[in-house]
Protein backbone atom coordinates (compact mmCIF):
# COMPACT_ATOMS: atom_id res chain seq x y z
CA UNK A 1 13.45 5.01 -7.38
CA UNK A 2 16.39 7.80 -7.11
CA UNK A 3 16.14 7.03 -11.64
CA UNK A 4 12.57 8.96 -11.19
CA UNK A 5 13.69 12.50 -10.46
CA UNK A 6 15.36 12.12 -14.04
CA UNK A 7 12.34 11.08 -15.70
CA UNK A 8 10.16 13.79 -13.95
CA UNK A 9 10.64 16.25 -16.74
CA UNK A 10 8.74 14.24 -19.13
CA UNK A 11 5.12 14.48 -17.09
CA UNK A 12 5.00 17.64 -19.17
CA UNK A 13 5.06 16.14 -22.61
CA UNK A 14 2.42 13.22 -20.76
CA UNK A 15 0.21 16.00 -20.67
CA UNK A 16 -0.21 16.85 -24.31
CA UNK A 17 -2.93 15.27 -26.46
CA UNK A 18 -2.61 11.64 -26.41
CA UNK A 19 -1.80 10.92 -30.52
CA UNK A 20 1.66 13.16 -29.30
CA UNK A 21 2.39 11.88 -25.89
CA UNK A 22 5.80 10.02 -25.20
CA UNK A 23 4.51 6.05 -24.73
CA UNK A 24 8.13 5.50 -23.74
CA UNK A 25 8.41 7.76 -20.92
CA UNK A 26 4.70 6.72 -19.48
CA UNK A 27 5.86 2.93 -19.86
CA UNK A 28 9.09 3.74 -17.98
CA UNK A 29 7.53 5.91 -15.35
CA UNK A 30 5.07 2.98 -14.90
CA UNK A 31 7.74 0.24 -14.89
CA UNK A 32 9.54 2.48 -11.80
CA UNK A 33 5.27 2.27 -10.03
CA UNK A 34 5.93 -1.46 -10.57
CA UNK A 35 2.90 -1.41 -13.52
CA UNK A 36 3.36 -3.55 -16.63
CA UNK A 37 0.80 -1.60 -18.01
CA UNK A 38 -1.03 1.87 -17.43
CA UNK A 39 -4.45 0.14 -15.81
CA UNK A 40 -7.69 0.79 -17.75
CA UNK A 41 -10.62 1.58 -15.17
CA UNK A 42 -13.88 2.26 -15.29
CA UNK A 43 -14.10 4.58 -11.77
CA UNK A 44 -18.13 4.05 -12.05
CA UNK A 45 -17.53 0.20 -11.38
CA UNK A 46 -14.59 0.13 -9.02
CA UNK A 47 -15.69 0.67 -5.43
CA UNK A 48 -12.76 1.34 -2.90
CA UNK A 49 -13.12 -0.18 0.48
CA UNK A 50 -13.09 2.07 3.19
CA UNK A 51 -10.76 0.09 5.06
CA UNK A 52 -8.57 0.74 2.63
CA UNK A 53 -9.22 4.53 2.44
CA UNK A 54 -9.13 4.55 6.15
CA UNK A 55 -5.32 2.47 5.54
CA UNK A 56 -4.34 5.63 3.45
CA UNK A 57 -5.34 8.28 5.58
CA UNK A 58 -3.09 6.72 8.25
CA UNK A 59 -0.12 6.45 6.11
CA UNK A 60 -0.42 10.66 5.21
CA UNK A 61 0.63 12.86 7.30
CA UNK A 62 3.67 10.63 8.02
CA UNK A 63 7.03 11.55 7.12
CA UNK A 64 8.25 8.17 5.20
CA UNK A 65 11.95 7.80 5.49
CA UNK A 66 11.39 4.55 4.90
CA UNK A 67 8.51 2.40 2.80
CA UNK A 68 7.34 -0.03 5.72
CA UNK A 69 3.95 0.38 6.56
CA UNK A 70 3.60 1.67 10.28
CA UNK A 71 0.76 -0.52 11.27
CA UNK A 72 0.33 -2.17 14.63
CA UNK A 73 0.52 -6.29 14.65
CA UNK A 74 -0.35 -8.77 12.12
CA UNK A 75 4.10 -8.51 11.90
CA UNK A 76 3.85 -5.90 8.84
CA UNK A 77 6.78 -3.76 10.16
CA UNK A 78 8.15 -5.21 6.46
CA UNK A 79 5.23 -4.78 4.43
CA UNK A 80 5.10 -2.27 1.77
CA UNK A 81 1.92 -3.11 -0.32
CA UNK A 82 -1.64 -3.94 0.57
CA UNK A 83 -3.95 -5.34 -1.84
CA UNK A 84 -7.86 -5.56 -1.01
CA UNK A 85 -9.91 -8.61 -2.28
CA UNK A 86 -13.63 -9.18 -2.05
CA UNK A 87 -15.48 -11.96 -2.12
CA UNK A 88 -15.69 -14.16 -5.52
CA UNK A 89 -19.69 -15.35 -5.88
CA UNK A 90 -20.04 -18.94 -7.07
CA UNK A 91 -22.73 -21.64 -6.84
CA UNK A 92 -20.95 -23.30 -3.85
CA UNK A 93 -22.20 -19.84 -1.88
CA UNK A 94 -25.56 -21.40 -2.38
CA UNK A 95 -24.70 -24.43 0.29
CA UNK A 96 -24.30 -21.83 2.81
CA UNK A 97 -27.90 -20.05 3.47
CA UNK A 98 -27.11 -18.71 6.63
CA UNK A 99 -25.48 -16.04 8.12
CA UNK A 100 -24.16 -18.11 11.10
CA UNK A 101 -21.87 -20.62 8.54
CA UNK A 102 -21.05 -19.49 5.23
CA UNK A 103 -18.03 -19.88 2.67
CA UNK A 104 -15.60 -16.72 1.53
CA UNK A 105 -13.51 -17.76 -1.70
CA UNK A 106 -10.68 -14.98 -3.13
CA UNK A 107 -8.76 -14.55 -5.76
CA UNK A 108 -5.43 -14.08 -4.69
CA UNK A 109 -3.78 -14.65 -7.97
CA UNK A 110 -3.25 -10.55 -8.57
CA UNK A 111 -0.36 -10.97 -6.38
CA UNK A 112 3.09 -11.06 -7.94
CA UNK A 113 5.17 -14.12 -7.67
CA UNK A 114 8.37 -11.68 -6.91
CA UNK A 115 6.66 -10.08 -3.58
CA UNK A 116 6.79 -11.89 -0.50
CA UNK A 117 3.82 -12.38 1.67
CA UNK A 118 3.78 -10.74 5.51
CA UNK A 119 0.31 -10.62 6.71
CA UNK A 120 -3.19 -11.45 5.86
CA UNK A 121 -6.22 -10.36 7.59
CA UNK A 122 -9.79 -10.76 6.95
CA UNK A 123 -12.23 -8.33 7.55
CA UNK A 124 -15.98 -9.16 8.61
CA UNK A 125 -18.09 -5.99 8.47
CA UNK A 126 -20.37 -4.84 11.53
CA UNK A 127 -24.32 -5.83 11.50
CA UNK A 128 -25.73 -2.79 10.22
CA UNK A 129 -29.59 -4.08 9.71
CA UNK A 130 -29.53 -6.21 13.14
CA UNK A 131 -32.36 -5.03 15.44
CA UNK A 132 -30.65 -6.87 18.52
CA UNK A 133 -29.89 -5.17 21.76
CA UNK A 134 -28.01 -8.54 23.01
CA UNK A 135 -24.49 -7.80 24.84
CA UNK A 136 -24.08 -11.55 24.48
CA UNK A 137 -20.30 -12.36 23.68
CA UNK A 138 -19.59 -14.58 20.53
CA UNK A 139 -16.54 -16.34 18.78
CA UNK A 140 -16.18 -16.24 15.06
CA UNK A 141 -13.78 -19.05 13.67
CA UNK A 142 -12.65 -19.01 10.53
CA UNK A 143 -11.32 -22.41 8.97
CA UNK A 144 -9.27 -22.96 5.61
CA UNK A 145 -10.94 -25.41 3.05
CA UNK A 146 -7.98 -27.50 2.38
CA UNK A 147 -10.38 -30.10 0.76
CA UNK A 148 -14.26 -29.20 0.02
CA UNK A 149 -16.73 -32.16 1.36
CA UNK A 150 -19.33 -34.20 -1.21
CA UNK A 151 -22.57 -34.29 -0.44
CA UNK A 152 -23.33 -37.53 0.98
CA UNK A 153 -19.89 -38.86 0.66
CA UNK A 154 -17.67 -36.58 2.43
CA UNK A 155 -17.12 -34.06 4.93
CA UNK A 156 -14.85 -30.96 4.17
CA UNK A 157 -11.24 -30.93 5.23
CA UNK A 158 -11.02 -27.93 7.09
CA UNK A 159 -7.90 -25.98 9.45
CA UNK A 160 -8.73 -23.95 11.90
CA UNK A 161 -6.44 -20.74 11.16
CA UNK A 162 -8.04 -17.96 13.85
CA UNK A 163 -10.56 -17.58 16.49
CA UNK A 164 -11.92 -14.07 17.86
CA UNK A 165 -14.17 -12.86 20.27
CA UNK A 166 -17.02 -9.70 19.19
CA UNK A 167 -20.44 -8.60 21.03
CA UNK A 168 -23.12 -9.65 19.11
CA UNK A 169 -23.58 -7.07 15.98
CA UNK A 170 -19.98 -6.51 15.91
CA UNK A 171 -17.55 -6.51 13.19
CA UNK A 172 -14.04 -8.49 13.35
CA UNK A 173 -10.74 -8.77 12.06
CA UNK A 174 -9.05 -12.38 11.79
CA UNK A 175 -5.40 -13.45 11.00
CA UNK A 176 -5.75 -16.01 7.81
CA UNK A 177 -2.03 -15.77 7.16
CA UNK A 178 -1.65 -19.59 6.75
CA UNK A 179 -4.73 -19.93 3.96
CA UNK A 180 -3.51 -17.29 1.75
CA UNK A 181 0.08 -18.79 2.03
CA UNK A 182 -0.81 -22.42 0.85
CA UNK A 183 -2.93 -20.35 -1.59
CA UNK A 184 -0.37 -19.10 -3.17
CA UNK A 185 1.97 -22.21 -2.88
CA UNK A 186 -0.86 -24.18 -4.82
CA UNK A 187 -3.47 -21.99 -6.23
CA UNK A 188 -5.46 -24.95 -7.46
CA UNK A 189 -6.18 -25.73 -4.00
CA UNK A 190 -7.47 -22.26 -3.00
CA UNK A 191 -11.33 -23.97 -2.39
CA UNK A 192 -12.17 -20.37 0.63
CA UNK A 193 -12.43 -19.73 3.93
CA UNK A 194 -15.81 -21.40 6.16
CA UNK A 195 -16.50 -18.93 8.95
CA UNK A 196 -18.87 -20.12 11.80
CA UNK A 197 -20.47 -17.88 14.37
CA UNK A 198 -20.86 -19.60 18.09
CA UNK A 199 -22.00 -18.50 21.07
CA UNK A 200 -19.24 -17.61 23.60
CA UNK A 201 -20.64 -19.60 26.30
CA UNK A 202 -22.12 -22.11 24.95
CA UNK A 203 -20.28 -23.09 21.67
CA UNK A 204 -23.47 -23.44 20.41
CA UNK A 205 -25.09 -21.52 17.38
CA UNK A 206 -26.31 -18.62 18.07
CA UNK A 207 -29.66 -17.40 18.29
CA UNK A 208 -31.52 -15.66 15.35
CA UNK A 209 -32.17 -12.55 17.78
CA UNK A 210 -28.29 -12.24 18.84
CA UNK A 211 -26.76 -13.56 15.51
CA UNK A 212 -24.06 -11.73 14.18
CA UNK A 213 -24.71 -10.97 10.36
CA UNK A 214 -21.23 -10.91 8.68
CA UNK A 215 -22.36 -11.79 4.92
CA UNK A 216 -22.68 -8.58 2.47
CA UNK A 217 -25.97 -6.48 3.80
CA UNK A 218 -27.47 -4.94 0.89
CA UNK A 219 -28.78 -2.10 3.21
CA UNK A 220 -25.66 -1.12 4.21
CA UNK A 221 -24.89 2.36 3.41
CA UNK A 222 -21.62 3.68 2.17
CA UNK A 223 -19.87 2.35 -0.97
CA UNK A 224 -18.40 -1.68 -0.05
CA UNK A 225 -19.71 -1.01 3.54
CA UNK A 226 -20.84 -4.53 4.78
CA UNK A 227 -18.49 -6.15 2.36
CA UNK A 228 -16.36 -9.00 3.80
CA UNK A 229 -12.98 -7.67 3.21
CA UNK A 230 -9.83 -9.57 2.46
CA UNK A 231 -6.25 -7.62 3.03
CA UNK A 232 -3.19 -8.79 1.78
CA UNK A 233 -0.17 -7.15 3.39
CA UNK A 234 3.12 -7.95 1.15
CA UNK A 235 6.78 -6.34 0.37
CA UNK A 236 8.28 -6.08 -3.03
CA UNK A 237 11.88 -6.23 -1.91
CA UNK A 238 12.60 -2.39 -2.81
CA UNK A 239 12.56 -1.63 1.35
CA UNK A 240 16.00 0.00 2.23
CA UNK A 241 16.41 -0.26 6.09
CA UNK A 242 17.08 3.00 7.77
CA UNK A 243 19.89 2.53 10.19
CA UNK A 244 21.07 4.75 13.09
CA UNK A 245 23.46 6.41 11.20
CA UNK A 246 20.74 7.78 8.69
CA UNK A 247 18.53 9.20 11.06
CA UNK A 248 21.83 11.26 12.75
CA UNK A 249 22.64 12.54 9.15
CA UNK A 250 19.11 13.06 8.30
CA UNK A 251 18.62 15.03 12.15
CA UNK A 252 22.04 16.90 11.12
CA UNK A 253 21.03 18.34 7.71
CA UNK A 254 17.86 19.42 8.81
CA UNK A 255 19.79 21.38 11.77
CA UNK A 256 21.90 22.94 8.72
CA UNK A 257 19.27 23.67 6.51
CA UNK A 258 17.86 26.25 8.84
CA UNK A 259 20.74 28.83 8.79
CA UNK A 260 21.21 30.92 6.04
CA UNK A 261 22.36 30.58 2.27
CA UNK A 262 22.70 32.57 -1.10
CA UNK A 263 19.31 32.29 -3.15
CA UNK A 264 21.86 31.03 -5.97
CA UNK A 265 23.22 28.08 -4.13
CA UNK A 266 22.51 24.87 -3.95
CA UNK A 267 19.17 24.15 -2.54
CA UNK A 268 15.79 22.35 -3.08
CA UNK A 269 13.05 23.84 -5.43
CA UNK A 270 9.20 23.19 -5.41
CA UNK A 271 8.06 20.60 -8.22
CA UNK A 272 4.59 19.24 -7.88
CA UNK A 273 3.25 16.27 -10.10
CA UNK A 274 -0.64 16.97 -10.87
CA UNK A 275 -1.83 13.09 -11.90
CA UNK A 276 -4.75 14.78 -13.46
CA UNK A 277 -2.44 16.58 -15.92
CA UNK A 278 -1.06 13.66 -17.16
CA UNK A 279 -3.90 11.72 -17.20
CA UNK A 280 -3.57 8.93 -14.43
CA UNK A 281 -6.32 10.44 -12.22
CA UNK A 282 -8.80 7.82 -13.39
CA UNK A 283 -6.98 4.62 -11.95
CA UNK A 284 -4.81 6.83 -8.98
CA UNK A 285 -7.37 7.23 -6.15
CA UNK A 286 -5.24 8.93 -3.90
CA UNK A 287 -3.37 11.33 -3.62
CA UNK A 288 -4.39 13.78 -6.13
CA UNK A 289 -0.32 14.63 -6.85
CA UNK A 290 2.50 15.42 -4.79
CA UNK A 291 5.87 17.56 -4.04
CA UNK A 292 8.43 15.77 -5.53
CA UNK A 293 10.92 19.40 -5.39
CA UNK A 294 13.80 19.26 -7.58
CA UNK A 295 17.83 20.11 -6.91
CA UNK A 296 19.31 22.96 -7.89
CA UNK A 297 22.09 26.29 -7.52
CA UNK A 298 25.46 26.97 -7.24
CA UNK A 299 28.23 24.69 -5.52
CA UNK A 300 30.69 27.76 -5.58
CA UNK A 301 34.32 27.35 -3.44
CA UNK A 302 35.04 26.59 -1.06
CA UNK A 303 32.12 24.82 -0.18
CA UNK A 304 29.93 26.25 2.70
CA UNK A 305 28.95 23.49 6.00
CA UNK A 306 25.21 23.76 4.81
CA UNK A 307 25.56 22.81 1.72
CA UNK A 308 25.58 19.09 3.08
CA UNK A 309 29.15 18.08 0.90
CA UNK A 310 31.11 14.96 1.02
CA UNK A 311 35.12 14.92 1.24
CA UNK A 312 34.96 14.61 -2.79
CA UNK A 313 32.97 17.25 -3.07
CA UNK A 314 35.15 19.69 -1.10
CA UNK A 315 38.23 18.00 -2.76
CA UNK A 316 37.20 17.98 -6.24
CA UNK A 317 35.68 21.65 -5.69
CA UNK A 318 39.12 22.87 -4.48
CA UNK A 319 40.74 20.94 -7.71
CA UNK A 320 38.49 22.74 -10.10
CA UNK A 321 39.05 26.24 -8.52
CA UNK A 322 42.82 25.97 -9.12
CA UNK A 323 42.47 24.71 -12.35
CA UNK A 324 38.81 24.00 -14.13
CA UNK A 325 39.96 21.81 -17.01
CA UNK A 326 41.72 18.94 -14.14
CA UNK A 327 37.70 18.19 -12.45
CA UNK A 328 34.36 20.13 -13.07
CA UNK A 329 32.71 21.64 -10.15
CA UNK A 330 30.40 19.42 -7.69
CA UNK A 331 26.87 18.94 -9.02
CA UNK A 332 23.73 19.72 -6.81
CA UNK A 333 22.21 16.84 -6.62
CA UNK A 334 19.90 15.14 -3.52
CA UNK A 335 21.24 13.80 -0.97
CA UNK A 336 17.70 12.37 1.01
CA UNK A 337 14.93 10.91 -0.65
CA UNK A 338 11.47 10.00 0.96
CA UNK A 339 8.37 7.72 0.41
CA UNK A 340 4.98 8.32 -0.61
CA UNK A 341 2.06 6.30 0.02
CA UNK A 342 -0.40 5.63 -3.23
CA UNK A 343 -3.95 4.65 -3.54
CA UNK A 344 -4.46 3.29 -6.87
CA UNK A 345 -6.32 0.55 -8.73
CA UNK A 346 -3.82 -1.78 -10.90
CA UNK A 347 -4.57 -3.42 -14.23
CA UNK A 348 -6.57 -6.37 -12.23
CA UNK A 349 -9.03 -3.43 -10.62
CA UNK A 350 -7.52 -4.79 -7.23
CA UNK A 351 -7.47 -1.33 -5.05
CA UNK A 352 -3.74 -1.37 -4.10
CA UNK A 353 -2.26 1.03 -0.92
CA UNK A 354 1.46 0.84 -1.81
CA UNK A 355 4.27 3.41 -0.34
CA UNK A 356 6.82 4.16 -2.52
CA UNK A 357 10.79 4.82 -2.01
CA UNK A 358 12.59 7.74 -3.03
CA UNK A 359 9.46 9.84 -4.84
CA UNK A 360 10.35 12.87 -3.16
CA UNK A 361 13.18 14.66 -2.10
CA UNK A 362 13.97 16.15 1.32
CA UNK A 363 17.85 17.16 0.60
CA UNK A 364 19.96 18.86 -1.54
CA UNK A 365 23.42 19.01 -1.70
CA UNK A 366 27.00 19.08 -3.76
CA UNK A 367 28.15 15.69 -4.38
């Protein structure tokens, strides 16, 4: 991502009238976001899930040195992307009436071939219409179709991929890892997930007064509230590890950067990249734009400690101040980038939380 701070500049001309915009800057800003294409949305129909608002919110605030996702379990301490699915409707639903057995199918197919699949969890919505007052403990399995049954003929093939325990009304989260992975290995065997409801201590079904109602609740309030929810937690390979070493330097500079400097020297600038004024605010949910700052000044000789310079710096510096045609003087360039974390819908309309690597820059110095 360090190749974005040089196309930065161009966001300008992205935000003149679009017969005189630069297509080739947009299509190589959004081949750095990982986008074939600039995605075509319709805001009205896309909803965003909360979960996946709620996903975002935990990511700001953070100060990314790296882009793994910080999230607890589910092994996603590698994970850079997660993609939301909902549930696709199909006349099989129609063999499942009740609330207490029913089928989930998705689509998984919007994710790339190239990214490598860490987690997946599904998401069943709280009862939000459910009358009951029942503190009655119940298990919700969820089972991957490996082979759908035939009326009369056969019963399903099913594998049991994760159990979980909720109090009757109560929404749950289940680890379907294993599904989405033979999904993906052979997508024309991707025939859903059958989730069951049971009664803790009984294994039996549950009553209709203490039944937990997981499908999508019309009454619901909130945009996708009551939606089952299907997260996909992947990384696209452009994760650089962040080793001891980094965090001393990183700990060091910021010491350095405190004391002192000519307004002419090297140093960072503010730069902020409005998506509105270029025009992506319709598929980027969140955030509105960001700080992306921009190195600049003086690398004058000799070179002072906080200007954060290598041995080639100094050396070269020292070079060009005895004689300027032998080496030209160090360039101000940055020396630490950071992550950002995106919200954005993608050319599928699959609502996409993806942190980014080197989008903004924390350090400046002569190099």
């Amino acid at each position: 991502m360090r190749g974005l701070l040089m196309v930065l500049p161009v966001l300008a001309t992205l935000a003149l009238p679009r017969a005189s915009a630069d297509g080739g800057a947009e299509d190589s800003l959004l081949s750095l976001l990982g986008l074939r294409r600039r995605p075509r949305v319709d805001r009205s129909k896309v909803v965003v899930p909360p979960e996946m608002l709620e996903l975002y919110r935990r990511q700001t605030g953070l100060r990314l040195g790296t882009t793994a996702l910080p999230l607890p379990g589910r092994h996603t301490r590698a994970a850079n992307t997660v993609r939301s699915f909902t549930h696709r409707e199909s006349k099989a639903d129609e063999a499942f009436p009740t609330s207490h057995r029913f089928r989930l199918s998705f689509d998984v197919a919007a994710i790339p071939g190239g990214e490598r699949l860490q987690a997946a969890e599904l998401r069943l919505p709280p009862s939000t219409s459910s009358t009951s007052t029942s503190t009655r403990r119940q298990r919700v399995l969820v089972h991957d179709i490996v082979r759908p049954g035939l009326r009369g003929r056969r019963a399903p093939l099913l594998r049991l991929v994760d159990v979980a325990a909720t109090a009757a009304g109560g929404g749950v989260s289940l680890d379907v890892l294993p599904a989405v992975e033979r999904w993906l290995r052979s997508p024309a065997d991707n025939h859903g997930l059958l989730v069951e409801v049971v009664d803790a201590a009984t294994g039996l079904r549950p009553s209709e007064e203490t039944r937990v109602r997981l499908r999508r609740d019309p009454s619901s309030s909130g945009a996708g509230a009551g939606e089952p929810l299907l997260l996909t937690f992947t990384d696209d390979g452009t994760r650089p590890a962040e080793d001891l070493a980094s965090r001393t330097r990183r700990r060091r500079r910021e010491a350095l950067s405190r004391k002192p400097h000519s307004r002419d020297a090297c140093r960072r600038h503010p730069l902020y990249v409005d998506f509105a004024d270029v025009g992506w605010n319709d598929w980027i949910v969140a955030p509105p734009g960001y700080d992306a700052y921009f190195c600049h000044g003086d690398c004058p000789f000799p070179l002072a400690q906080h200007l954060n310079s290598t041995n080639h710096a100094i050396v070269q510096t020292l070079v060009n101040s005895m004689n300027p045609n032998l080496a030209p003087k160090a360039c101000c360039v940055p020396t630490e980038l950071v992550a950002i974390s995106m919200l954005y819908v993608d050319e599928s309309d699959k609502v996409v939380l993806k942190n980014y690597n080197d989008m903004s820059v924390l350090g400046c110095g002569c190099r």
